[in-house]
C-alpha atoms as a PDB file:
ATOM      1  CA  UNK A   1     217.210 -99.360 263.616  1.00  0.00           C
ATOM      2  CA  UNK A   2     216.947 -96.592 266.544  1.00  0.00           C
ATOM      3  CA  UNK A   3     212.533 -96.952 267.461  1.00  0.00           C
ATOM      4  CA  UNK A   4     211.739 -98.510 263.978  1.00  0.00           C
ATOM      5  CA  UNK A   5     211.595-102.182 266.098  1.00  0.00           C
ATOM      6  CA  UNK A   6     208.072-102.927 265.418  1.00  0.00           C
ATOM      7  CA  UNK A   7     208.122-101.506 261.967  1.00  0.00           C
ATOM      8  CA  UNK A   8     210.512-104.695 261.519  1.00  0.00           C
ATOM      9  CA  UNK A   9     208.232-106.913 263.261  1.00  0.00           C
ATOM     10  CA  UNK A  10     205.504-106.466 261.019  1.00  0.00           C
ATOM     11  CA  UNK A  11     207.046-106.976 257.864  1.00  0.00           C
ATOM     12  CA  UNK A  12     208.165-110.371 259.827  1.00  0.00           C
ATOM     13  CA  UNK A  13     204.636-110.760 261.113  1.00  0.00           C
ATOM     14  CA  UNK A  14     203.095-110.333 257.427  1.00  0.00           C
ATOM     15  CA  UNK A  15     205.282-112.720 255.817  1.00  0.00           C
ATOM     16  CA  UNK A  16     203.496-115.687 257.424  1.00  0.00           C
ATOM     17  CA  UNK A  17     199.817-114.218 255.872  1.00  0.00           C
ATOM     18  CA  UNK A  18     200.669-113.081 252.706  1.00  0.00           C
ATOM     19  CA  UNK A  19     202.452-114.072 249.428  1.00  0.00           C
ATOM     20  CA  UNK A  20     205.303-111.779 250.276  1.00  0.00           C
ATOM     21  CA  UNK A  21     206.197-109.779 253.264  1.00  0.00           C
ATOM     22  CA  UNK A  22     205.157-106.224 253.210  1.00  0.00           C
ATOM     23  CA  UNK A  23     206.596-102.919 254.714  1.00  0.00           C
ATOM     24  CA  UNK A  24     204.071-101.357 257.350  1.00  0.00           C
ATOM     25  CA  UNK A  25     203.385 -98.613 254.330  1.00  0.00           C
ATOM     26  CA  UNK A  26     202.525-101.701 252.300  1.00  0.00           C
ATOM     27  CA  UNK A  27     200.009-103.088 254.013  1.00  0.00           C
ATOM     28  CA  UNK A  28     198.396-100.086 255.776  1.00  0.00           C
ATOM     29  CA  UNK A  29     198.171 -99.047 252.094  1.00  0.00           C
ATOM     30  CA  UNK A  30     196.699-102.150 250.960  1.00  0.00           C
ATOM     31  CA  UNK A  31     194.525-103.569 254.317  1.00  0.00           C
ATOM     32  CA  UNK A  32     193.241-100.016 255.425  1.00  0.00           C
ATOM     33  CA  UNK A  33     193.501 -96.973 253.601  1.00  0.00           C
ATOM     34  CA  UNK A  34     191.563 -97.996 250.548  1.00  0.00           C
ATOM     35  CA  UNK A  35     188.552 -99.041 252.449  1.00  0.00           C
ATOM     36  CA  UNK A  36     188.665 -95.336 253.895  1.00  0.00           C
ATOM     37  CA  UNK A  37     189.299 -94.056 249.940  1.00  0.00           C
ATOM     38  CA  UNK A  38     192.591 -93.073 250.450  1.00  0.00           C
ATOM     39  CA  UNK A  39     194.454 -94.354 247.128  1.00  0.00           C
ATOM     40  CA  UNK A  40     196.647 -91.693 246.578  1.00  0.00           C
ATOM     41  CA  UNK A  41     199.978 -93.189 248.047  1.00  0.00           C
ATOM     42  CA  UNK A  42     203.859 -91.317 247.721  1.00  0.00           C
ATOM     43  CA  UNK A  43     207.139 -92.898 248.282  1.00  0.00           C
ATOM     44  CA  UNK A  44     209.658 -91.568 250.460  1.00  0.00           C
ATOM     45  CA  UNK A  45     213.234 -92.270 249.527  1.00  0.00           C
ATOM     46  CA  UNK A  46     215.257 -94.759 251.866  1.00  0.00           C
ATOM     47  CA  UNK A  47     216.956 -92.795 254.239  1.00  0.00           C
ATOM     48  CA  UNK A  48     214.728 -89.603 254.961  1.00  0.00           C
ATOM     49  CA  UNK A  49     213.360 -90.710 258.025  1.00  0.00           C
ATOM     50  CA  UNK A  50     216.801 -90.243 259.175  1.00  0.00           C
ATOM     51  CA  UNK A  51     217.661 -86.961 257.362  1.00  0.00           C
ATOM     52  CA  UNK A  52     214.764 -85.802 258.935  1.00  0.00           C
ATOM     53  CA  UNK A  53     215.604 -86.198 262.530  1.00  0.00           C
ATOM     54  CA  UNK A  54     218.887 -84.891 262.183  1.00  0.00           C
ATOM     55  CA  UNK A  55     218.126 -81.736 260.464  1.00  0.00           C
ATOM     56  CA  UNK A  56     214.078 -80.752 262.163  1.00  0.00           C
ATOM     57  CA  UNK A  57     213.163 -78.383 259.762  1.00  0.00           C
ATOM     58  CA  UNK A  58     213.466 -81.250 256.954  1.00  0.00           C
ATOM     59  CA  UNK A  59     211.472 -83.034 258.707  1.00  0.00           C
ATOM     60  CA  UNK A  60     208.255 -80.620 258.016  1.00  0.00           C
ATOM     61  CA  UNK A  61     208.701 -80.504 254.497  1.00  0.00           C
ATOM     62  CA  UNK A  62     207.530 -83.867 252.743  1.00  0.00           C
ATOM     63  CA  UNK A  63     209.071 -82.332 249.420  1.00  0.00           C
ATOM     64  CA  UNK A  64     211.490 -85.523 249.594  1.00  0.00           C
ATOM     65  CA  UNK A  65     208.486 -87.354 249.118  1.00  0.00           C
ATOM     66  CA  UNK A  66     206.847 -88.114 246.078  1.00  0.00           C
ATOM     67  CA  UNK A  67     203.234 -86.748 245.626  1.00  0.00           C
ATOM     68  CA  UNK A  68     199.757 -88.710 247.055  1.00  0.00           C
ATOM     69  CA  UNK A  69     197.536 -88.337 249.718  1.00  0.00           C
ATOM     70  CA  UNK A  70     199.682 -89.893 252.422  1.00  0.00           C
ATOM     71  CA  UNK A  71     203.746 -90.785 252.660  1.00  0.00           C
ATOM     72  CA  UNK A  72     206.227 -92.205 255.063  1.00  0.00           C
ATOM     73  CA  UNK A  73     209.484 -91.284 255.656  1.00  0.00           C
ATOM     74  CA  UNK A  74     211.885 -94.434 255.963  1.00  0.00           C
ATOM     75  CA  UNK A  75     215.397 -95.470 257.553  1.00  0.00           C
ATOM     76  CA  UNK A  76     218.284 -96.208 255.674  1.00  0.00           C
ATOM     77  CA  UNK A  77     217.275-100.046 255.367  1.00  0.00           C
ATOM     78  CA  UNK A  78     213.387 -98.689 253.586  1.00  0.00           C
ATOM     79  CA  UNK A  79     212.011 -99.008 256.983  1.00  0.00           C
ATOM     80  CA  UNK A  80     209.391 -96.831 257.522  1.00  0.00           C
ATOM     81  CA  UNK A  81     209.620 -95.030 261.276  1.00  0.00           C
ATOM     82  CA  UNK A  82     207.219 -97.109 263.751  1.00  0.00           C
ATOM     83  CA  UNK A  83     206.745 -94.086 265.663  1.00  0.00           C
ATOM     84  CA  UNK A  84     206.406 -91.090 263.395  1.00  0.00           C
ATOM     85  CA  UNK A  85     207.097 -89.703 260.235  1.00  0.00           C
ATOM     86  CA  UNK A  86     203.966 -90.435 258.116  1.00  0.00           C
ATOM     87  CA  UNK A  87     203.027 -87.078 256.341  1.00  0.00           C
ATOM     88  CA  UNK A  88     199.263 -86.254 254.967  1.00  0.00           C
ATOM     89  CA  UNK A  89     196.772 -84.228 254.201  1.00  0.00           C
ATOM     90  CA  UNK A  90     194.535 -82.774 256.433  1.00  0.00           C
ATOM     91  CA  UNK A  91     191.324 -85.281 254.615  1.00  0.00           C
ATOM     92  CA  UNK A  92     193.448 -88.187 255.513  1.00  0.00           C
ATOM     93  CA  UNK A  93     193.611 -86.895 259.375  1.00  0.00           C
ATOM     94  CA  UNK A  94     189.796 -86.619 259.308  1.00  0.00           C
ATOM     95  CA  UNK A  95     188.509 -89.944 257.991  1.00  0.00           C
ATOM     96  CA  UNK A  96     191.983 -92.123 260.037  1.00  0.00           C
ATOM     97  CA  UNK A  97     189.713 -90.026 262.958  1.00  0.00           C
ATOM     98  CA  UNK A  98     186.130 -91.183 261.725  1.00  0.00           C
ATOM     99  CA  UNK A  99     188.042 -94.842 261.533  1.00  0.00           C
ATOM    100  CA  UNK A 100     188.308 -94.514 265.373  1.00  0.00           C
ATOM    101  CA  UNK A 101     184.522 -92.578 266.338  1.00  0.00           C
ATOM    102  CA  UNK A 102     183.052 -95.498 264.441  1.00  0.00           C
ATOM    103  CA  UNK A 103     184.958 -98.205 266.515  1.00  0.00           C
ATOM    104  CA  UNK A 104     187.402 -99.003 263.879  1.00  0.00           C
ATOM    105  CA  UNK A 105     184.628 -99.838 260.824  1.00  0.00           C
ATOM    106  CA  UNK A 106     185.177 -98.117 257.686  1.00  0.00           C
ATOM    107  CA  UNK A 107     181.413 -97.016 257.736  1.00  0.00           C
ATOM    108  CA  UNK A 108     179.194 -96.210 260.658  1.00  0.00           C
ATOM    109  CA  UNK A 109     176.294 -98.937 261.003  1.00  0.00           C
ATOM    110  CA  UNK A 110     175.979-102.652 260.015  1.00  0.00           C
ATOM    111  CA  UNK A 111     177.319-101.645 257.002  1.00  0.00           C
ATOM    112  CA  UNK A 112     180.774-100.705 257.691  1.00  0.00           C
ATOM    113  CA  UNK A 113     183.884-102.774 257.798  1.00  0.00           C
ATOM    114  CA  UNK A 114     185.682-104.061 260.427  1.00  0.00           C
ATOM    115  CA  UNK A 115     189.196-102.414 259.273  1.00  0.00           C
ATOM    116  CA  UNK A 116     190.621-101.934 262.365  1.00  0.00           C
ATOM    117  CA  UNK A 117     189.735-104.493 265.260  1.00  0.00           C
ATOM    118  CA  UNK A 118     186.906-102.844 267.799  1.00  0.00           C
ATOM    119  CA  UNK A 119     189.260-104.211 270.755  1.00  0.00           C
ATOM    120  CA  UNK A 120     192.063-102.417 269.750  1.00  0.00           C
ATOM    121  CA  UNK A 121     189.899 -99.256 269.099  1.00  0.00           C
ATOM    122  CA  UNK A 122     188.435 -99.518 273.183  1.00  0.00           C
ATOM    123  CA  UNK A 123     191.700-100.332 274.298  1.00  0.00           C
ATOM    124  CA  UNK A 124     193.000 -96.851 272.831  1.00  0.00           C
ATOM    125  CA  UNK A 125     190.493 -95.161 274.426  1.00  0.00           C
ATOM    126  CA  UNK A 126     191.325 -96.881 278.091  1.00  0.00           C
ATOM    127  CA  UNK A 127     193.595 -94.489 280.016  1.00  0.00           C
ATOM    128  CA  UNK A 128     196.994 -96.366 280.034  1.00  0.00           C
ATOM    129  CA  UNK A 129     199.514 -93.708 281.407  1.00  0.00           C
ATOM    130  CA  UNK A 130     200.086 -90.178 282.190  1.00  0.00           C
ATOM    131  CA  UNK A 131     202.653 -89.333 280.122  1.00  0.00           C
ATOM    132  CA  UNK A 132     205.603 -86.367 280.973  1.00  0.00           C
ATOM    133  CA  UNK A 133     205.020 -84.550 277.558  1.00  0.00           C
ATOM    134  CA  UNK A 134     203.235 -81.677 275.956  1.00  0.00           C
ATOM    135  CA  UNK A 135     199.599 -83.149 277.345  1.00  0.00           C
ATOM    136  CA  UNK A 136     200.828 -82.675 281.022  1.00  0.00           C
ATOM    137  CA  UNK A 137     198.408 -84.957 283.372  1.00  0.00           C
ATOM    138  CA  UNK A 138     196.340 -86.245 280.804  1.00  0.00           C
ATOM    139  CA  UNK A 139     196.010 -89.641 280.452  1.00  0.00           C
ATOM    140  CA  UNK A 140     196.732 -91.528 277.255  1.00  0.00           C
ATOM    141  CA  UNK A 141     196.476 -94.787 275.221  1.00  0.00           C
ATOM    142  CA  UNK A 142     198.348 -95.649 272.477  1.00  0.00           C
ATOM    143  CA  UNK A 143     199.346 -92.296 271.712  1.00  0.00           C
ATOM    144  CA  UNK A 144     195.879 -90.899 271.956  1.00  0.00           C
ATOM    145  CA  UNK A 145     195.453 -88.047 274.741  1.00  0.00           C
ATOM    146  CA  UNK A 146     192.322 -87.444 277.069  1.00  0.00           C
ATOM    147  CA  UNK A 147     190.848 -83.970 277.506  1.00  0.00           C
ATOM    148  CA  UNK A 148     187.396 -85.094 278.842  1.00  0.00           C
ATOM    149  CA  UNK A 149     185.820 -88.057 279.572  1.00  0.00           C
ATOM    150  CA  UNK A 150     184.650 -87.699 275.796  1.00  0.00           C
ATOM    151  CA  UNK A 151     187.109 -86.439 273.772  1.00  0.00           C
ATOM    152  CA  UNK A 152     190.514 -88.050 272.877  1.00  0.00           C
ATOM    153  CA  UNK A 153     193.455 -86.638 270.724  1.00  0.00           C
ATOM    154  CA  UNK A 154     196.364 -87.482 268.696  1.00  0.00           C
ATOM    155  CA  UNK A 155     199.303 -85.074 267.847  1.00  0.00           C
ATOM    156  CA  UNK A 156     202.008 -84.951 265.656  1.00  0.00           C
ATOM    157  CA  UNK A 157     205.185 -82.791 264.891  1.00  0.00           C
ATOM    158  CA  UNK A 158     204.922 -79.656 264.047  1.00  0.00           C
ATOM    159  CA  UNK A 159     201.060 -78.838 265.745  1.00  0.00           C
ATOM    160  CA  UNK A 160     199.024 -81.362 263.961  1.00  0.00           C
ATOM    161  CA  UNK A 161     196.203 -82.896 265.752  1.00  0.00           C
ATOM    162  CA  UNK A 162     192.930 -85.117 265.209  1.00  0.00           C
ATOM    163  CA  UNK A 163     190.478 -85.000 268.197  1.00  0.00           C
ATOM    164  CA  UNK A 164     187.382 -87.073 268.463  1.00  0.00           C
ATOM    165  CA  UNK A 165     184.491 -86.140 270.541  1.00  0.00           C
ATOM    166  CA  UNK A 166     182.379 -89.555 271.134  1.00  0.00           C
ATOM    167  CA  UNK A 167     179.340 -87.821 272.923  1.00  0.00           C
ATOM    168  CA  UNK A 168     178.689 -85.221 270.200  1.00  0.00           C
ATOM    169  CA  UNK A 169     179.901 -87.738 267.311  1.00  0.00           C
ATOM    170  CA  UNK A 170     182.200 -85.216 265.900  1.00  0.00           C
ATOM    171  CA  UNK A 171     185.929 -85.228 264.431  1.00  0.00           C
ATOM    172  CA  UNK A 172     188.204 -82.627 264.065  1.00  0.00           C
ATOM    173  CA  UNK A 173     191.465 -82.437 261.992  1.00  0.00           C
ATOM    174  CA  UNK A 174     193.810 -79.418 262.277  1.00  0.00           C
ATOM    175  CA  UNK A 175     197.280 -78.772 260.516  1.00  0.00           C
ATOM    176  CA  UNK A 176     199.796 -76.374 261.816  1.00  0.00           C
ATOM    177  CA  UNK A 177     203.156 -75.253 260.682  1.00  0.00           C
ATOM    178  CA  UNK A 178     205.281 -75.168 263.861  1.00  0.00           C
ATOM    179  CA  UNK A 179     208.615 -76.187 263.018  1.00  0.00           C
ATOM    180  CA  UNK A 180     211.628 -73.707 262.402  1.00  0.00           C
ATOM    181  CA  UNK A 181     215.344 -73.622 262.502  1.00  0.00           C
ATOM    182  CA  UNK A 182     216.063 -75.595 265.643  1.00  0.00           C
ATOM    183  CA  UNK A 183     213.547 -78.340 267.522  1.00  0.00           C
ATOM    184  CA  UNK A 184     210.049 -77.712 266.629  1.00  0.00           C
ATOM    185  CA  UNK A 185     208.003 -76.443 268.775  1.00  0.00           C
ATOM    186  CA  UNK A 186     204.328 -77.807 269.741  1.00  0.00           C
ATOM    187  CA  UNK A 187     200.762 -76.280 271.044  1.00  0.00           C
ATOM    188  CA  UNK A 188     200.543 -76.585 274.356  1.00  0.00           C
ATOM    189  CA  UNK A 189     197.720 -78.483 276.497  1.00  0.00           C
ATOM    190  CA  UNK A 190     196.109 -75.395 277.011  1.00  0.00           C
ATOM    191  CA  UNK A 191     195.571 -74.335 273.521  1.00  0.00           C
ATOM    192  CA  UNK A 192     194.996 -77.906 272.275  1.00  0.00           C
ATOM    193  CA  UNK A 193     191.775 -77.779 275.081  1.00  0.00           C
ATOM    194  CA  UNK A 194     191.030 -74.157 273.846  1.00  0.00           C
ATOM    195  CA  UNK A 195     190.361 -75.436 270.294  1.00  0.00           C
ATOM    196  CA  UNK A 196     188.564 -78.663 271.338  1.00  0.00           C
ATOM    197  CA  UNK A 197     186.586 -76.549 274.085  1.00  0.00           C
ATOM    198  CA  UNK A 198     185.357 -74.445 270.806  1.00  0.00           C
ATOM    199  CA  UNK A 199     184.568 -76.966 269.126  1.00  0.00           C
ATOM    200  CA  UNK A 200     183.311 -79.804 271.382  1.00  0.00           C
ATOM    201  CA  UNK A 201     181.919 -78.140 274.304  1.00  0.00           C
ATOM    202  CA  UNK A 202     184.314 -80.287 276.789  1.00  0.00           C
ATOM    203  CA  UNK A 203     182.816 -80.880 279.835  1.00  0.00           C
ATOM    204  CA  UNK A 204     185.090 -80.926 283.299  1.00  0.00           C
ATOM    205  CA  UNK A 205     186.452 -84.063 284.725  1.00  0.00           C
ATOM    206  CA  UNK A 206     188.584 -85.397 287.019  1.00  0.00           C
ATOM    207  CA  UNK A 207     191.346 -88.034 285.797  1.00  0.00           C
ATOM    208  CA  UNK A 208     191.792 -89.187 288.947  1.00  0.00           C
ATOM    209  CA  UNK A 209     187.866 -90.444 289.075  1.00  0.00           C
END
């Protein structure tokens, strides 16, 4: 099962509050992404979550996949990977990044629905650790990465980010095409903040404060 654990748990979890259990791609597909207007849905074949990690080039090309909006590679059991391998367009980045600036509603306002729970949503943005990785000192929650006091991030393989910028209200999705022959590379910290500085105006602070 390798880190697909809690991909597990929730189709255990979901059993006991639906008809039928579902796999994490079924329910985020039928809980969440339609309330964001994301219908178009692919398939992955069982399996290609694996093929992917063993061969890292593979694993940048969703052509395994079948066509839609948003896809997720899966282990040899139809497990899709808790950890990674969802692939999507750059739209899909955006609004899952609006989800978050508007405290996990599907609409900003009165209006909006509660998709995602607000708790979880402030607990993300509550420095949890300073992970050894790409983002250096910066502190994180629940894979999301602080640049400033404002501004939070999310990366995946290959260069992909969605930043959110809660003082100026702003979201930015960016797709990159980073992965070659061997292990795939990723944008450094510094160019990561070079973007966001660009395009947020980040302000400097202290993570030890």
């Amino acid at each position: 099962m390798d880190n697909n654990i809690l991909s597990y748990v929730i189709y255990a979890i979901t059993c006991s509050f639906f008809s039928h259990c579902k796999l994490p791609i079924q329910y985020f597909a039928g809980s969440i992404l339609p309330s964001l207007g994301i219908t178009g849905i692919g398939s992955c074949p069982a399996g290609s979550w694996n093929v992917a990690h063993e061969n890292w080039y593979d694993y940048g090309n969703s052509d395994a996949c079948s066509d839609g909006e948003f896809a997720w590679f899966t282990n040899e059991e139809g497990f899709e990977g808790a950890t990674s391998g969802m692939t999507m367009t750059v739209n899909v980045m955006a609004k899952l990044g609006q989800l978050y600036l508007q405290g996990g509603k599907s609409a900003p306002g009165p209006g909006g629905e509660q998709v995602v729970p607000e708790s979880w949503i402030d607990q993300t943005w509550t420095p949890h650790v300073k992970p050894p990785t790409i983002v250096g000192d910066n502190a994180g929650g629940f894979f999301w990465y602080q640049l400033d006091k404002d501004t939070w991030f999310s990366y995946g393989l290959g260069g992909q980010i969605i930043a959110v910028n809660r003082r100026l209200n702003r979201v930015v999705a960016m797709q990159s095409d980073l992965v070659g022959e061997e292990e795939p590379s990723q944008p450094s910290i510094a160019v990561i903040r070079d973007i966001m500085e660009l395009t947020f105006q980040l302000s400097p602070y202290s993570f030890d404060n």
